[in-house]
C-alpha atoms as a PDB file:
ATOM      1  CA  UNK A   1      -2.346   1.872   4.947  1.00  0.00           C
ATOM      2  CA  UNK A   2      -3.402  -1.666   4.426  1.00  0.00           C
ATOM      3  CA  UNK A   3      -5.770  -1.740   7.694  1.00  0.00           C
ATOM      4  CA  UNK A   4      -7.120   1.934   6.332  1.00  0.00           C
ATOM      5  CA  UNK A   5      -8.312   0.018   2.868  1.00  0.00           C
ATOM      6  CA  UNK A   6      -9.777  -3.131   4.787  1.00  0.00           C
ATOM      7  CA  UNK A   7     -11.589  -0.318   6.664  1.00  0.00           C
ATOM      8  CA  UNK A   8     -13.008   1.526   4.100  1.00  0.00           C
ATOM      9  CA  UNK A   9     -13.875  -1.196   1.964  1.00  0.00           C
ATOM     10  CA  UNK A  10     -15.598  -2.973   4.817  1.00  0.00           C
ATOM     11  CA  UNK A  11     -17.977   0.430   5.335  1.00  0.00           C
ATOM     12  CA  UNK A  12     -18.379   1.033   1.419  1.00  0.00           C
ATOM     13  CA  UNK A  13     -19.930  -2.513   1.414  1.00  0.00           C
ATOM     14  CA  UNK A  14     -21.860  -2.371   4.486  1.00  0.00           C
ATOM     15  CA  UNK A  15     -23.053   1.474   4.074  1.00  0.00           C
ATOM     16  CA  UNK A  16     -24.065   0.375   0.556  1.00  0.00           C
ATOM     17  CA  UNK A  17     -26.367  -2.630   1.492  1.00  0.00           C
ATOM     18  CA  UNK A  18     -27.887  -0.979   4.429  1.00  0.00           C
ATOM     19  CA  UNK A  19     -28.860   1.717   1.744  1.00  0.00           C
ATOM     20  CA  UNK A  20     -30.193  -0.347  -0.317  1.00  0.00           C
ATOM     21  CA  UNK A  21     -31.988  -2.689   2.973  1.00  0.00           C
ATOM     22  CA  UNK A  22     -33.393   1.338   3.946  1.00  0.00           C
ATOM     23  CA  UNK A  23     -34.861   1.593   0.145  1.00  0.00           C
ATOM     24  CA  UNK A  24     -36.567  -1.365   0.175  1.00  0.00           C
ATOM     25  CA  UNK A  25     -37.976  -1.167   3.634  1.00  0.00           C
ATOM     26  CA  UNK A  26     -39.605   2.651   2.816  1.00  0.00           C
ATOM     27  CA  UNK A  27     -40.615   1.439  -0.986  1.00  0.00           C
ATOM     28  CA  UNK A  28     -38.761   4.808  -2.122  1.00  0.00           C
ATOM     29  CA  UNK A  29     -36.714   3.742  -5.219  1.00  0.00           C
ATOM     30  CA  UNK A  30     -35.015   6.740  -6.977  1.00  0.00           C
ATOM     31  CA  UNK A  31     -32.067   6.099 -10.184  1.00  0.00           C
ATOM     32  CA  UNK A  32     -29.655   8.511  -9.138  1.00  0.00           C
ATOM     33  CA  UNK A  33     -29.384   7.079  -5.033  1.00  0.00           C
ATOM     34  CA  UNK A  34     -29.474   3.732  -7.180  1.00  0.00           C
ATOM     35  CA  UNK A  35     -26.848   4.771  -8.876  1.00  0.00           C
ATOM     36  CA  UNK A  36     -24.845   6.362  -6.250  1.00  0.00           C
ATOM     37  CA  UNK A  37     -25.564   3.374  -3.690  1.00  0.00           C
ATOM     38  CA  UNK A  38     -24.261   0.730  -6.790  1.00  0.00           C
ATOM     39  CA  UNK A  39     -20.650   2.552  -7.355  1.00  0.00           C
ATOM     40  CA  UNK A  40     -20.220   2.605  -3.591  1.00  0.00           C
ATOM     41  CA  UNK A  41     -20.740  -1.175  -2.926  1.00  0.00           C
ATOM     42  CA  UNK A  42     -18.678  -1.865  -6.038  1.00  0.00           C
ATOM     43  CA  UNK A  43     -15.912   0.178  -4.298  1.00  0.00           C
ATOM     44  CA  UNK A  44     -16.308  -1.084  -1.367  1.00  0.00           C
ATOM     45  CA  UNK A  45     -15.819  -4.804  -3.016  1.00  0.00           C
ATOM     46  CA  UNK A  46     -12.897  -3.610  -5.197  1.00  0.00           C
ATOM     47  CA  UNK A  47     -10.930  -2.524  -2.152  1.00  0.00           C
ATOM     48  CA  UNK A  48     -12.367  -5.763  -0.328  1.00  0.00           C
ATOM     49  CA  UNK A  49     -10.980  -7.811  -3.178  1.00  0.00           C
ATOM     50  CA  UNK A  50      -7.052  -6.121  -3.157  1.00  0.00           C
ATOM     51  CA  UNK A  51      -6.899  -6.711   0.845  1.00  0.00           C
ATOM     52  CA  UNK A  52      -8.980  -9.612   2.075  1.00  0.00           C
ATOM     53  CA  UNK A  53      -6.270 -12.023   0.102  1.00  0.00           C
ATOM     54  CA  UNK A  54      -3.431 -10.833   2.238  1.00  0.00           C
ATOM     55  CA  UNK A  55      -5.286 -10.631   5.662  1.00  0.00           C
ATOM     56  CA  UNK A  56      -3.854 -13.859   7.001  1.00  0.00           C
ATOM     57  CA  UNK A  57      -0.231 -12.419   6.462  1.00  0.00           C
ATOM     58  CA  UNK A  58      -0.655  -9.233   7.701  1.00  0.00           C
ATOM     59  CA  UNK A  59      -3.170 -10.558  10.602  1.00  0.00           C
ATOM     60  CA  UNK A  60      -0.111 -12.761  11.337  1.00  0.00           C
ATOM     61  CA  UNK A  61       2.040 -10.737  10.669  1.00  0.00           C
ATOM     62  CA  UNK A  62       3.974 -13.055   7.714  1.00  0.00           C
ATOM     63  CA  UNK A  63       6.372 -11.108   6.129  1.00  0.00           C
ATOM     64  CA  UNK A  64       9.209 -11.638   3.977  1.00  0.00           C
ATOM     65  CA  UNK A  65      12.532  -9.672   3.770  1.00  0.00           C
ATOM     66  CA  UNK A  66      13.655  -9.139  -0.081  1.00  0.00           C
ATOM     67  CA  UNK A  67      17.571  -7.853  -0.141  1.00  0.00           C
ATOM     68  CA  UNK A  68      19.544  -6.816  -2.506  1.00  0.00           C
ATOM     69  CA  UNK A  69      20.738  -3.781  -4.302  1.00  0.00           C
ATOM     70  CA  UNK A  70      18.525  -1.108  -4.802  1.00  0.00           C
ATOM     71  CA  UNK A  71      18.014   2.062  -6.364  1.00  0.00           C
ATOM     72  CA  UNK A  72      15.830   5.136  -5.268  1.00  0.00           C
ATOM     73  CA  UNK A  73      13.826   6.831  -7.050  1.00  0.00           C
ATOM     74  CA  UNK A  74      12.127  10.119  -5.669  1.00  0.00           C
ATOM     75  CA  UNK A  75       8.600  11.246  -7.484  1.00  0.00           C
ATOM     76  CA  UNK A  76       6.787  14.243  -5.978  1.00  0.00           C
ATOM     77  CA  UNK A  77       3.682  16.029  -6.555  1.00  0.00           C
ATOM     78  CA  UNK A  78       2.709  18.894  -5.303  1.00  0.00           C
ATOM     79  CA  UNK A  79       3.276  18.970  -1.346  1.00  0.00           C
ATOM     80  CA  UNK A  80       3.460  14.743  -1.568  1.00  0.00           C
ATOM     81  CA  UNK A  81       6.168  12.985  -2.394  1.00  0.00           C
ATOM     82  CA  UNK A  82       7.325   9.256  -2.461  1.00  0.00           C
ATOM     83  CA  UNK A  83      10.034   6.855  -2.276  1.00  0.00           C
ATOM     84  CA  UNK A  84      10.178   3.855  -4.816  1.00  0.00           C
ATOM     85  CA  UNK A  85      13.111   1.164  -3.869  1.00  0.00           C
ATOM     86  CA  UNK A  86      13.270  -0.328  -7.660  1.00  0.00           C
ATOM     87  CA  UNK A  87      15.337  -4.488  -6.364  1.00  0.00           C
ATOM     88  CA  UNK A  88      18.078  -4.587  -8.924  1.00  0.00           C
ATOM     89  CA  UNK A  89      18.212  -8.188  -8.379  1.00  0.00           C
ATOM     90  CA  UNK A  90      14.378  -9.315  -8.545  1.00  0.00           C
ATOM     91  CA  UNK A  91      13.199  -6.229 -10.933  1.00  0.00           C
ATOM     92  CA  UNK A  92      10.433  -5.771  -7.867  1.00  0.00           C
ATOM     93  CA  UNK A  93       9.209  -2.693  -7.331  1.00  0.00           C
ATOM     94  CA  UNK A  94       8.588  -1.093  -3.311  1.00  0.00           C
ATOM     95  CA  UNK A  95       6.425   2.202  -2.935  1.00  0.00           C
ATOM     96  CA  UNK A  96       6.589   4.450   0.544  1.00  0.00           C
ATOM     97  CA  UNK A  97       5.192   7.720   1.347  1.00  0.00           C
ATOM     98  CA  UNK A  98       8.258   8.738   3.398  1.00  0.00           C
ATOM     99  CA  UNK A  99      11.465   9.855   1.571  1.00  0.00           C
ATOM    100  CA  UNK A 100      14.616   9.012   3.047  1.00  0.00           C
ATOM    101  CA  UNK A 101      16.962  11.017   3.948  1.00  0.00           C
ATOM    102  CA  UNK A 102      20.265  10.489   2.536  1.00  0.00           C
ATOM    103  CA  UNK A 103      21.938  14.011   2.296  1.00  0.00           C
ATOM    104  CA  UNK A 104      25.271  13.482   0.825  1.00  0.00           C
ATOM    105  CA  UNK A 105      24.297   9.813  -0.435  1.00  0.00           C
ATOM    106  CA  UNK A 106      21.913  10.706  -3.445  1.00  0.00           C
ATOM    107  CA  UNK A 107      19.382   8.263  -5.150  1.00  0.00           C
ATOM    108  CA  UNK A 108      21.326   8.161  -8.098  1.00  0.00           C
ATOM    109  CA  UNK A 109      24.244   6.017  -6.922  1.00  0.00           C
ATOM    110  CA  UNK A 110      23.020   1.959  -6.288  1.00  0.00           C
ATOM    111  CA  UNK A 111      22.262   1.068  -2.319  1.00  0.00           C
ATOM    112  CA  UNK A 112      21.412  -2.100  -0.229  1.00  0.00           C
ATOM    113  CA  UNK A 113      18.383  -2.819   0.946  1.00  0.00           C
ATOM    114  CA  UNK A 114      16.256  -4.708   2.995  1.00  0.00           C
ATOM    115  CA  UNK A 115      12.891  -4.691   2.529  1.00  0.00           C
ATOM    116  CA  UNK A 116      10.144  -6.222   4.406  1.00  0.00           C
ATOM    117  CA  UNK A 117       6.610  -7.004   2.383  1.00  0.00           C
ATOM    118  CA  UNK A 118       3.589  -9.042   3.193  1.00  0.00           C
ATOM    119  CA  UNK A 119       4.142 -13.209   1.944  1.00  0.00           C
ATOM    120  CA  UNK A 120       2.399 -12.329  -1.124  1.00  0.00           C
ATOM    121  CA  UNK A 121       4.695  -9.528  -2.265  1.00  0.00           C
ATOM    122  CA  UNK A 122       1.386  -7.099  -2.095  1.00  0.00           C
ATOM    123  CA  UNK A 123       2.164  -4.745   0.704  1.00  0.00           C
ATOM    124  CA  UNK A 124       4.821  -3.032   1.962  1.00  0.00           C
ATOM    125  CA  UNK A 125       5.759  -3.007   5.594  1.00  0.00           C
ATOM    126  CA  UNK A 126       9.256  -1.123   5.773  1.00  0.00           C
ATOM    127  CA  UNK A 127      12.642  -0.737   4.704  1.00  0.00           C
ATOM    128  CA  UNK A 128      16.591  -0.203   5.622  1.00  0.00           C
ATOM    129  CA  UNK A 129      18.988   1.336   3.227  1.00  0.00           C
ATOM    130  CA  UNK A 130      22.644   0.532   3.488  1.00  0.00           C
ATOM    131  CA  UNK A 131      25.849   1.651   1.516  1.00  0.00           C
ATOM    132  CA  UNK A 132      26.881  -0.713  -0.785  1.00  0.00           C
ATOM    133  CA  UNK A 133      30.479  -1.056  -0.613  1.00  0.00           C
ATOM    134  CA  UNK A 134      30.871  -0.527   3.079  1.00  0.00           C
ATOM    135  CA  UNK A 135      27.334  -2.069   4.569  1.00  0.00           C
ATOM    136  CA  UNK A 136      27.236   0.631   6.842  1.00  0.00           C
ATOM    137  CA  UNK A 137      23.402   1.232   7.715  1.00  0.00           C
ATOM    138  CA  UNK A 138      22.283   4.524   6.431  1.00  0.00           C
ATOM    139  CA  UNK A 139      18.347   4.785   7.541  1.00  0.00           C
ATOM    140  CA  UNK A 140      15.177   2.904   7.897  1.00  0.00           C
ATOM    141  CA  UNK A 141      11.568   4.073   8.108  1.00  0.00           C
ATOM    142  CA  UNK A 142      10.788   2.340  11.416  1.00  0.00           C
END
């Protein structure tokens, strides 16, 4: 996900000021491409601006595990749904697309988990669930 939204913010920018290179070069000025070509390259810079801090860390791949207890909290919508690993212990908050699968487990009841981020705390990388009282592992994402 993080590479997808380097990506895209990288060709918003670019797309945007070769548009705007193409109107100057042709002398053909119109408001609403103007318009349209502006809100691009100021997408392009916001998703620029939430990923270019943490490139070095996830470039070099600097990540930090947060543990603790956990609990699970399932939200979906529509087809979609997603996992969010709410740390007990650090009140930090972990978002992933894929919900684990803990059949006779529940979210309801408190877990431990292991979760790996980027150094900054920005991005999410993956996650292991264990039982609480016995430590046995119950699943990961990997």
């Amino acid at each position: 996900m993080y590479y997808l939204l380097l990506a895209l913010g990288l060709l918003f920018a670019v797309a945007a000021t070769g548009g705007f290179i193409y109107m100057y070069m042709t002398r053909e000025f119109r408001f609403l491409r103007s318009i349209q070509l502006i809100g691009i390259f100021l997408l392009g810079i916001l998703l620029l601006s939430m990923t270019l801090p943490s490139l070095k860390y996830m470039v070099l791949k600097q990540y930090v595990v947060v543990e603790g207890e956990c609990r699970i909290e399932i939200s979906t919508s529509g087809r979609s749904a997603d996992a969010t690993l709410h740390m007990v212990d650090t009140d930090e908050y972990s978002s992933f697309s894929d919900v684990p699968d803990l059949d006779a487990y529940g979210q309801a009841i408190p877990y431990y988990c292991e979760v790996t981020v980027s150094k900054d705390h920005v991005f999410e990388i993956q996650y292991k669930i264990f039982d609480v009282e016995t430590g046995k592992f119950l699943v990961s994402n990997e």
